[in-house]
C-alpha atoms as a PDB file:
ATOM      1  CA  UNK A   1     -85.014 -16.635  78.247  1.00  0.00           C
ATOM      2  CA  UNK A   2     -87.947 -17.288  75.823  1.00  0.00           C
ATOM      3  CA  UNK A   3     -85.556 -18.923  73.607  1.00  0.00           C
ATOM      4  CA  UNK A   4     -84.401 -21.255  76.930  1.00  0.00           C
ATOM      5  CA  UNK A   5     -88.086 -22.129  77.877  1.00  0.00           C
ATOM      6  CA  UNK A   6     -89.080 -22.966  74.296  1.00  0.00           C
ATOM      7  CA  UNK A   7     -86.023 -25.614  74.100  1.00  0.00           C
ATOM      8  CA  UNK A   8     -86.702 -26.726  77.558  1.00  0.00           C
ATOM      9  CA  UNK A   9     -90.341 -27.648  76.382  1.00  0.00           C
ATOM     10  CA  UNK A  10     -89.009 -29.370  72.414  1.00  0.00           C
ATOM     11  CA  UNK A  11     -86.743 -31.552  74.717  1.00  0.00           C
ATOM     12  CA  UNK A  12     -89.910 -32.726  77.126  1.00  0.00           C
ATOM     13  CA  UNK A  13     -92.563 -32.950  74.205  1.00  0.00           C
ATOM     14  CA  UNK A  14     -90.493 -35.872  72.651  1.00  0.00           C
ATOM     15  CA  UNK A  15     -89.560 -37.921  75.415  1.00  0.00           C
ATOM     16  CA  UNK A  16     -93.185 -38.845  75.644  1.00  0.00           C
ATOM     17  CA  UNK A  17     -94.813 -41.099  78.757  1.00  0.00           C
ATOM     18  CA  UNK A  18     -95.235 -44.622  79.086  1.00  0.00           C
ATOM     19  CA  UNK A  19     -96.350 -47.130  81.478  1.00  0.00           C
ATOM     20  CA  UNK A  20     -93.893 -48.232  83.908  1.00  0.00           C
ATOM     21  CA  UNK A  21     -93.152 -52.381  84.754  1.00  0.00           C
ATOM     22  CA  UNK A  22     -94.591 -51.934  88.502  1.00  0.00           C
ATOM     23  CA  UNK A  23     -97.638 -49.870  87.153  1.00  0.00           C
ATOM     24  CA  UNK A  24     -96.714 -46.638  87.504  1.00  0.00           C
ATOM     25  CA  UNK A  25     -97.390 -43.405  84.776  1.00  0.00           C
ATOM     26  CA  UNK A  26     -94.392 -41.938  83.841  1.00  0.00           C
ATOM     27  CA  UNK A  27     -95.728 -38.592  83.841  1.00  0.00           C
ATOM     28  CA  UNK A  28     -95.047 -35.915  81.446  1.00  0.00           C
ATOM     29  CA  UNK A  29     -95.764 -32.758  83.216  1.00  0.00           C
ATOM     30  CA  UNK A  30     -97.087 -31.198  86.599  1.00  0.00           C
ATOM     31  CA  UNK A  31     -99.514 -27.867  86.664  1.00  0.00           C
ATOM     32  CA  UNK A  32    -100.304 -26.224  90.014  1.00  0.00           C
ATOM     33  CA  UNK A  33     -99.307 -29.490  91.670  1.00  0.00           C
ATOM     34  CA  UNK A  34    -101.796 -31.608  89.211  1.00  0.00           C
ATOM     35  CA  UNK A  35     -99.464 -34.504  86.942  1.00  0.00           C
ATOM     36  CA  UNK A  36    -100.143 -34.761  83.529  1.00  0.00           C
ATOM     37  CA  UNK A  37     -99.654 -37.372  81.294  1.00  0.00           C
ATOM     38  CA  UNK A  38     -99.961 -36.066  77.857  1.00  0.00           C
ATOM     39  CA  UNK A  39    -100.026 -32.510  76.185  1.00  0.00           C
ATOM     40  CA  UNK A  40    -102.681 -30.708  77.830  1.00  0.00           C
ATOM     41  CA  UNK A  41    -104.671 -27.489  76.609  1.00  0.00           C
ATOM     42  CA  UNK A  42    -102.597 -25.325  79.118  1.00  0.00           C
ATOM     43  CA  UNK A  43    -104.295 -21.807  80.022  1.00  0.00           C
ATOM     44  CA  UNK A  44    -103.825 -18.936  77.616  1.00  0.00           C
ATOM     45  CA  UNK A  45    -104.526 -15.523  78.793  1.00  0.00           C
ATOM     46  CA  UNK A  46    -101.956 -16.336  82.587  1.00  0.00           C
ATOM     47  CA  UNK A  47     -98.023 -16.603  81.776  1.00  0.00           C
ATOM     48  CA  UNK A  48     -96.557 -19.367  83.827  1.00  0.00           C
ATOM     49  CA  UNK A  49     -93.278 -19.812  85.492  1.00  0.00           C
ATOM     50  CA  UNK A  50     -91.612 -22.233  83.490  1.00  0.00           C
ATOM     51  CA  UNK A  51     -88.874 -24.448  85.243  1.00  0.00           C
ATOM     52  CA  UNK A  52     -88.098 -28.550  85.707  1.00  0.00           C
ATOM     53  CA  UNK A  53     -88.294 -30.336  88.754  1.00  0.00           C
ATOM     54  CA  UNK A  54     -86.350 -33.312  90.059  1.00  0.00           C
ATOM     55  CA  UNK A  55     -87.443 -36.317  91.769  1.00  0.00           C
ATOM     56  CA  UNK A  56     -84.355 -36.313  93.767  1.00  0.00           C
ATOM     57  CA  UNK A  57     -83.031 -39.504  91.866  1.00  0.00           C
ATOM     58  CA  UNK A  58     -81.845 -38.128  88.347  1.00  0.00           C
ATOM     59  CA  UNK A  59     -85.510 -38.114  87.168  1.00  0.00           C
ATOM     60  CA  UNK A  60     -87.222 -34.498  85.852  1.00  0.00           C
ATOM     61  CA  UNK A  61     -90.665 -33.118  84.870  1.00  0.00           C
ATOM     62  CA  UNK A  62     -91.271 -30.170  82.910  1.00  0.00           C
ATOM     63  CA  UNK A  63     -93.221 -27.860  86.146  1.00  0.00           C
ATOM     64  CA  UNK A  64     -95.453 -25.359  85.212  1.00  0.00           C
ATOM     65  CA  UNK A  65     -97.147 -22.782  87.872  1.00  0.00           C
ATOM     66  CA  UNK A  66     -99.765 -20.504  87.242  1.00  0.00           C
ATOM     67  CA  UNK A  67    -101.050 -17.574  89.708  1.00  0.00           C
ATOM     68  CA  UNK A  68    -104.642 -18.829  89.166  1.00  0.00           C
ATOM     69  CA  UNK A  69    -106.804 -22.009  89.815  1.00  0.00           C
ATOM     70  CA  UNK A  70    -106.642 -24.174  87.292  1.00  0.00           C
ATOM     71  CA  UNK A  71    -110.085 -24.682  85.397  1.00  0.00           C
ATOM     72  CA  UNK A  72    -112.193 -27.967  85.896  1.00  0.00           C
ATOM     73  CA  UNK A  73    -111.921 -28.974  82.545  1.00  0.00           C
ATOM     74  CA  UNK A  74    -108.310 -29.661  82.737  1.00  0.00           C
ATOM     75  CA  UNK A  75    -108.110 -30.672  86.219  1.00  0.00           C
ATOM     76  CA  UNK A  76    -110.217 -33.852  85.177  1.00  0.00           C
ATOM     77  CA  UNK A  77    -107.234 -35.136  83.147  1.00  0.00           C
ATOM     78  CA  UNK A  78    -104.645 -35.206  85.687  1.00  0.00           C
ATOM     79  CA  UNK A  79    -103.181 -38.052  87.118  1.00  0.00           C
ATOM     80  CA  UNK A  80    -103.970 -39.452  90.620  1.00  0.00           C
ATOM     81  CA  UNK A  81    -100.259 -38.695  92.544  1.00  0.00           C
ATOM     82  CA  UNK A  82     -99.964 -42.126  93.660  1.00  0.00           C
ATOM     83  CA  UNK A  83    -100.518 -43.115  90.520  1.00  0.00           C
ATOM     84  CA  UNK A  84     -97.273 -41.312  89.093  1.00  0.00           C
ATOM     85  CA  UNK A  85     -93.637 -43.027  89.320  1.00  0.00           C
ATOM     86  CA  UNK A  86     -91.867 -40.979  92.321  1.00  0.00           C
ATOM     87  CA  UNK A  87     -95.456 -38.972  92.909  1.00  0.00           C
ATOM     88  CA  UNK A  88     -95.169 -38.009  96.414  1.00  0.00           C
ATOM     89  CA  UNK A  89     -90.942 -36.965  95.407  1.00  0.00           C
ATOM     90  CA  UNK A  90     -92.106 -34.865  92.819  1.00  0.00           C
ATOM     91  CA  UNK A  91     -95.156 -33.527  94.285  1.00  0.00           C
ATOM     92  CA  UNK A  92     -92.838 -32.574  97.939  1.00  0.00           C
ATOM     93  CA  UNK A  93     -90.094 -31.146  95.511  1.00  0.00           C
ATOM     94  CA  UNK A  94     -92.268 -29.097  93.271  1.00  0.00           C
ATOM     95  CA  UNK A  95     -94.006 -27.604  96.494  1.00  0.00           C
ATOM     96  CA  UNK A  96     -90.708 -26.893  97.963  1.00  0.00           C
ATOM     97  CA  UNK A  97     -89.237 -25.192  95.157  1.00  0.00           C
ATOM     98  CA  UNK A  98     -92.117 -23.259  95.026  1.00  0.00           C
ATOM     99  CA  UNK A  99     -92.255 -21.843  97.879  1.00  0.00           C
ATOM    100  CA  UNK A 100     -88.601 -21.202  97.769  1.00  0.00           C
ATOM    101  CA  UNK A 101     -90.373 -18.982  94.499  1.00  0.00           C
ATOM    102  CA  UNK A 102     -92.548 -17.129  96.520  1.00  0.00           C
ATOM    103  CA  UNK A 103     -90.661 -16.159  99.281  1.00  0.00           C
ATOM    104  CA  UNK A 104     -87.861 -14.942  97.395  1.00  0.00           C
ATOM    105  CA  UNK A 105     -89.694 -12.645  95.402  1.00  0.00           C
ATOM    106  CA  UNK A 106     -92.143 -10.977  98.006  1.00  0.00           C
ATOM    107  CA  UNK A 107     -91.510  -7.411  98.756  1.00  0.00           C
ATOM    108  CA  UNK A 108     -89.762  -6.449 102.009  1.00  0.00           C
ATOM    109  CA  UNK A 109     -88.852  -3.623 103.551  1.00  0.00           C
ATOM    110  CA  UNK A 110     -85.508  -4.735 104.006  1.00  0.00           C
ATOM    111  CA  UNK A 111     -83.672  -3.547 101.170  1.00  0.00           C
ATOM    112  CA  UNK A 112     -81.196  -5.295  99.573  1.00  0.00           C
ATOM    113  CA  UNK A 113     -77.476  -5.229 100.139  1.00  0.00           C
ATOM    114  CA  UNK A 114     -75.743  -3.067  97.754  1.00  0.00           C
ATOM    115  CA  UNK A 115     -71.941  -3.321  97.814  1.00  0.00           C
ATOM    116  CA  UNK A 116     -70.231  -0.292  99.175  1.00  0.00           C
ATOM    117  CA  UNK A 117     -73.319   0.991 101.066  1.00  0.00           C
ATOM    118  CA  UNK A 118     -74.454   0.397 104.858  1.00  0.00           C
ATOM    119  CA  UNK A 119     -75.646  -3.507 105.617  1.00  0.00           C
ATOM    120  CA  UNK A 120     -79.319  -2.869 106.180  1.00  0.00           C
ATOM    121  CA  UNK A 121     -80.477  -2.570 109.807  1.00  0.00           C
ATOM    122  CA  UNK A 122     -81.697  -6.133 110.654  1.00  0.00           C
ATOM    123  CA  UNK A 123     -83.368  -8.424 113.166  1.00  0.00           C
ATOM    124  CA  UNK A 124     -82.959 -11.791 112.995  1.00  0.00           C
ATOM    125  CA  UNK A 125     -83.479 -15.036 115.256  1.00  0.00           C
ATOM    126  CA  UNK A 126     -80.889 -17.845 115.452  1.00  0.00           C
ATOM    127  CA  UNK A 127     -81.514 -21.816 115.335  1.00  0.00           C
ATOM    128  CA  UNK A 128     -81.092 -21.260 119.649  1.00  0.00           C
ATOM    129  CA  UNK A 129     -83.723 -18.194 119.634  1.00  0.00           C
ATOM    130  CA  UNK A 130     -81.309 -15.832 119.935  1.00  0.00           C
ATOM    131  CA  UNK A 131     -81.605 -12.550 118.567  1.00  0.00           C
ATOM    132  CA  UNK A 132     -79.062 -10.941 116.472  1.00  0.00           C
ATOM    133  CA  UNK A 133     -79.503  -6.968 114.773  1.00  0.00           C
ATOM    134  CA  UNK A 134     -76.550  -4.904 113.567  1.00  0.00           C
ATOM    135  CA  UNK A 135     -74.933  -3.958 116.785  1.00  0.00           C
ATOM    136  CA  UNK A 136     -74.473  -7.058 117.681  1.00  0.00           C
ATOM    137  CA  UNK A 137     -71.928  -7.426 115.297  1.00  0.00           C
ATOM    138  CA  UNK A 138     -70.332  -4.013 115.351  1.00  0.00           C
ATOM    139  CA  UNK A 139     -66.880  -3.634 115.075  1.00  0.00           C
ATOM    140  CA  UNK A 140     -66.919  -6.937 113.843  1.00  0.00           C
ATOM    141  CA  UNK A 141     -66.331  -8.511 110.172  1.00  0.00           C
ATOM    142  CA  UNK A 142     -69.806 -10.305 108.985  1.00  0.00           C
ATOM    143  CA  UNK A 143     -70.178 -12.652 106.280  1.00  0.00           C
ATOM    144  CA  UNK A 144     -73.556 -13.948 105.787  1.00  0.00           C
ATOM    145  CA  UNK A 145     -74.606 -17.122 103.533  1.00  0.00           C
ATOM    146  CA  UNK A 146     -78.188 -17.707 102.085  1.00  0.00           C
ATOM    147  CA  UNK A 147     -79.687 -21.158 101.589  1.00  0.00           C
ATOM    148  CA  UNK A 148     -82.686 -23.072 101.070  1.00  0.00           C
ATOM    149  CA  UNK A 149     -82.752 -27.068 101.316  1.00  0.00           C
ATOM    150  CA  UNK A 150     -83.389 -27.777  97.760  1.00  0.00           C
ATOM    151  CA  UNK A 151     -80.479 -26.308  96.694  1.00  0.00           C
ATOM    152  CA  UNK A 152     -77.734 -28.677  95.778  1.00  0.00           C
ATOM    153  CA  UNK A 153     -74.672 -26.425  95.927  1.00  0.00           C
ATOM    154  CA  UNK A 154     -75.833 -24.757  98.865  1.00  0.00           C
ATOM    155  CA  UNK A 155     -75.684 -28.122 100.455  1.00  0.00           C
ATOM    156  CA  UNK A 156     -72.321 -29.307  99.151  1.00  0.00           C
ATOM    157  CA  UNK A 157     -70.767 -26.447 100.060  1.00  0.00           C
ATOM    158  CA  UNK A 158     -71.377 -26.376 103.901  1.00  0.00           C
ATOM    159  CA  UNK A 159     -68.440 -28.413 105.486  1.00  0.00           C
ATOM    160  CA  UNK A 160     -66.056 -26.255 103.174  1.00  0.00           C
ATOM    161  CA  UNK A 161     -67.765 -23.097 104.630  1.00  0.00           C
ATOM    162  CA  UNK A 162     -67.603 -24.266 108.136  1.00  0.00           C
ATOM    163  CA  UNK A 163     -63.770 -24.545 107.988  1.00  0.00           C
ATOM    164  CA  UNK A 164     -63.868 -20.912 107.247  1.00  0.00           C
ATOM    165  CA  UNK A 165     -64.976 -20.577 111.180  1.00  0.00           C
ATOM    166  CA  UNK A 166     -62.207 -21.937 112.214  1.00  0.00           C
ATOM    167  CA  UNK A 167     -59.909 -20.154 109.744  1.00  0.00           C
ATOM    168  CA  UNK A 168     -61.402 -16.731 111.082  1.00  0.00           C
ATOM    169  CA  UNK A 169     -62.792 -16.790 114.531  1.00  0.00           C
ATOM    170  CA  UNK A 170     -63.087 -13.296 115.421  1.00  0.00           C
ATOM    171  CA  UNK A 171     -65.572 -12.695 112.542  1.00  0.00           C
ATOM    172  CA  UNK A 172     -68.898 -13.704 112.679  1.00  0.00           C
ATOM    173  CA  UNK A 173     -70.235 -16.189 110.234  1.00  0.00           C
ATOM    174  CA  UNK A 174     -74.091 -16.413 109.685  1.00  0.00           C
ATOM    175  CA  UNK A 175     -76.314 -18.729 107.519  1.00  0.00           C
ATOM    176  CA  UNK A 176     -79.782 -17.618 106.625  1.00  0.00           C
ATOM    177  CA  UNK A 177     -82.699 -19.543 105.658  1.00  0.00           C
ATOM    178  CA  UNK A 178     -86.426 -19.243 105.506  1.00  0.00           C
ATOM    179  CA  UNK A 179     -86.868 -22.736 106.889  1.00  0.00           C
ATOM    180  CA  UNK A 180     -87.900 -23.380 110.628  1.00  0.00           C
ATOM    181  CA  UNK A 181     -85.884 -24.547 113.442  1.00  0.00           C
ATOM    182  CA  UNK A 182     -86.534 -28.351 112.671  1.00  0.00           C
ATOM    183  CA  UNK A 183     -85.440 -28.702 109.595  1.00  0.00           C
ATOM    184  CA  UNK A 184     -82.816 -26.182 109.676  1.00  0.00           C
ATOM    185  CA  UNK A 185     -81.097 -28.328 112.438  1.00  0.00           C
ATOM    186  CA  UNK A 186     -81.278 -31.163 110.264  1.00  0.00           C
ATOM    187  CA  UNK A 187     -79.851 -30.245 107.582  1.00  0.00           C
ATOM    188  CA  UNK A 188     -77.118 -27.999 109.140  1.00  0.00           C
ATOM    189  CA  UNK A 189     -76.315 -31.724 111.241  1.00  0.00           C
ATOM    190  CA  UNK A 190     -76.681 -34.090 108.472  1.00  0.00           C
ATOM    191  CA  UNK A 191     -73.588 -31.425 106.232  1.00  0.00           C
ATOM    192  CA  UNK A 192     -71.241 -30.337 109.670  1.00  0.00           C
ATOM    193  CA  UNK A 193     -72.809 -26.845 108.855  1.00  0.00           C
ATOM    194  CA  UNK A 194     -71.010 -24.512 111.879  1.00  0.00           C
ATOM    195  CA  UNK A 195     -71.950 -21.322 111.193  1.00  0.00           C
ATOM    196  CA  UNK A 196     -74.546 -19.428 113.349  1.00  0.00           C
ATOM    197  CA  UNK A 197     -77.959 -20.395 111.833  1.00  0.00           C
ATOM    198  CA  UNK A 198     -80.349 -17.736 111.500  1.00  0.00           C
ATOM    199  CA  UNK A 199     -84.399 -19.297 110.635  1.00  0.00           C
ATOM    200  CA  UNK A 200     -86.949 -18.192 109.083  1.00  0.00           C
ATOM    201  CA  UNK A 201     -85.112 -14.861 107.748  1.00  0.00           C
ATOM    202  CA  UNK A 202     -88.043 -14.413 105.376  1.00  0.00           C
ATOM    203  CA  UNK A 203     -86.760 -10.868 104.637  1.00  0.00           C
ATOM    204  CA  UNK A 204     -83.178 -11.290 103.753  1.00  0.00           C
ATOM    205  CA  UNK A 205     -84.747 -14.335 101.679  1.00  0.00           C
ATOM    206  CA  UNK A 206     -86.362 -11.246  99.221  1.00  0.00           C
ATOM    207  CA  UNK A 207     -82.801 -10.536  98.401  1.00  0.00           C
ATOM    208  CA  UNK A 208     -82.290 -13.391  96.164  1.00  0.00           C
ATOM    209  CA  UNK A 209     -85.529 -12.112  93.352  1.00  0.00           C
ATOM    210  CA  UNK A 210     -84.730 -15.058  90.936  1.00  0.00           C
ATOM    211  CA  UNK A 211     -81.120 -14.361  91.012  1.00  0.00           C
ATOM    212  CA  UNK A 212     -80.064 -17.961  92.719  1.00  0.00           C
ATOM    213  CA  UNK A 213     -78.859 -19.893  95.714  1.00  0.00           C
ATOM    214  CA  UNK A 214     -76.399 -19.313  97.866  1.00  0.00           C
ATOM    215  CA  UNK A 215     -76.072 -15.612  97.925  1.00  0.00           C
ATOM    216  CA  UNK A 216     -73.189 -14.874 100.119  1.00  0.00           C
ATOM    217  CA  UNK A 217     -72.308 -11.283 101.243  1.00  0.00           C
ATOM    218  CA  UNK A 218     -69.218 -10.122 103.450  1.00  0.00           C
ATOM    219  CA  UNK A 219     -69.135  -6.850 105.357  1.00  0.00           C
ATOM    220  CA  UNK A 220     -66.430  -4.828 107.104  1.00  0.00           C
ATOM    221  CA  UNK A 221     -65.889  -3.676 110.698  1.00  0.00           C
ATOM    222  CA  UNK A 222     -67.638  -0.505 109.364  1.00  0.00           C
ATOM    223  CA  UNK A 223     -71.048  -1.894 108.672  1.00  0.00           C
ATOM    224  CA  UNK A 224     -70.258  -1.434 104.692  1.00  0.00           C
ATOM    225  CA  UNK A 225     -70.887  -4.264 102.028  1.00  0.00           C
ATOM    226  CA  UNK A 226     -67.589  -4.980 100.691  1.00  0.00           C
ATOM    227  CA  UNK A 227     -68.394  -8.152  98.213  1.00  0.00           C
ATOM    228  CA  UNK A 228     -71.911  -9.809  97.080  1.00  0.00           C
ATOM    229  CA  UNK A 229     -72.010 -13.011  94.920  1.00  0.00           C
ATOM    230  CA  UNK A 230     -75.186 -15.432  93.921  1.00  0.00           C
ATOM    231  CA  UNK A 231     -73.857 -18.665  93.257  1.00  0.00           C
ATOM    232  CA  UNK A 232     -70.992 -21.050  94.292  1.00  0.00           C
ATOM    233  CA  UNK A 233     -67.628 -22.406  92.711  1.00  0.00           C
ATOM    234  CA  UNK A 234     -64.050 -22.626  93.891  1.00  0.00           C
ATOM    235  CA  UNK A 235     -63.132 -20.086  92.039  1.00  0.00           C
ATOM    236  CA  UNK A 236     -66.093 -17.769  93.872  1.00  0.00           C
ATOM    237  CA  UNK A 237     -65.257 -18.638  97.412  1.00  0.00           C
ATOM    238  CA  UNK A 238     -61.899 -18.530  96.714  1.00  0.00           C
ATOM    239  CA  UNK A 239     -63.023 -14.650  95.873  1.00  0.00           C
ATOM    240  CA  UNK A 240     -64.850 -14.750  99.483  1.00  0.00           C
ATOM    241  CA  UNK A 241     -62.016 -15.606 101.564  1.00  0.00           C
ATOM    242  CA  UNK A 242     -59.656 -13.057  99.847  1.00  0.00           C
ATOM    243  CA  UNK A 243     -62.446 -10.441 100.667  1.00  0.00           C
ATOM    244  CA  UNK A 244     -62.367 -11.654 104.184  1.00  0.00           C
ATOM    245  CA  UNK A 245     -58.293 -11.904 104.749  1.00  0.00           C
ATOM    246  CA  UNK A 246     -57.624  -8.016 103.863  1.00  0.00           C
ATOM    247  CA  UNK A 247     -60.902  -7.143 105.954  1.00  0.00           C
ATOM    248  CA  UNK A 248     -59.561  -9.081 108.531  1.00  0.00           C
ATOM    249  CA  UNK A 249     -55.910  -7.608 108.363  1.00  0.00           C
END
């Protein structure tokens, strides 16, 4: 990983920053939120989290974001955000993505799936307000798919997933987010997502701990984890809906 982070940062230190036709900064980096046009004096004695955010339109900054305040001195060089080319799409996807961070790595006393063991017991609401907990799904195979809206394959893959609902109707599909009921419906609309939508499910969110979007898990009539994957592909939902057939048989 240290190996990754150090090429990540060779590759941004020579593209450099210039000044943009229409007057824009092209900037080079963003700190806590603050842009940066040049290589700063970052802090020394607080590791960051080291990771590149996207504009939405093919353009990336090197993001940097420290569990501290970041000192005057170096707050005074930082570039005004409508100043910066794509600011406010940088500045909305950097705060997205971390907050995705932070939510997915707080503690929870939900404990994690483990394949082979009992579901944990769980309350969650839907994108209706309807609540859903373990025997509501009893006797009953349960697949559940976790998302967040900056997550690209999460997003592609929802129409596929919602012809899974029709493939299987007697088991119950669920998609889990820790967004609100707003955007949630938006999204889910805007990609033909079908599935039951549960919001706000800050808890099974902890499951993910840096391992990646989606996390899909599928579990038998018995209330026992049968398969757990991070990540998408044909190949990996292809795994899915075998999992699902012999459950389902």
């Amino acid at each position: 990983m240290r190996y990754l982070v150090f090429f990540i940062v060779a590759i941004f230190s020579v593209l450099g920053t210039t000044a943009r036709e229409d007057g824009s900064i092209q900037a080079k980096m963003i700190v806590n939120g603050y842009f940066f046009k040049d290589d700063i004096k970052l802090p020394e004695d607080v590791s960051p989290n080291i990771t590149m955010v996207s504009d939405g339109q093919k353009n990336r900054l090197l993001a940097y974001t420290y569990d501290m305040t970041l000192p005057e001195e170096m707050i005074k060089y930082a570039i005004p955000v409508e100043k910066v080319f794509h600011g406010k799409l940088f500045l909305e996807k950097y705060q997205e993505q971390t907050e995705m961070m932070r939510i997915t790595t707080l503690s929870s006393e939900l404990s994690k799936p483990v394949v082979g063991e009992p579901f944990p017991q769980f309350c969650e609401t839907d994108i209706d307000g309807n609540k859903w907990t373990n025997e509501d799904v009893k006797g009953k195979v349960m697949v559940v798919n976790l998302w967040y809206s900056g997550c690209g394959p999460c997003r592609k893959e929802m129409p596929i997933l919602s012809t899974w609902k029709e493939m299987y109707p007697n088991v119950q599909f669920f998609s889990a987010t820790y967004h609100d009921e707003t955007l949630t419906r938006k999204i889910t609309e805007q990609h033909n997502f079908t599935w039951t939508h549960l919001i706000e499910a800050k808890d099974m969110m902890s499951w993910i701990q840096g391992e990646g979007f989606p996390l899909t898990i599928v579990v038998d009539k018995n209330g026992i984890v049968r398969h757990l994957v991070h990540g998408t592909s044909e190949e990996i939902r292809a795994s899915i809906l075998e999992c699902i057939q012999q459950l389902e048989q």
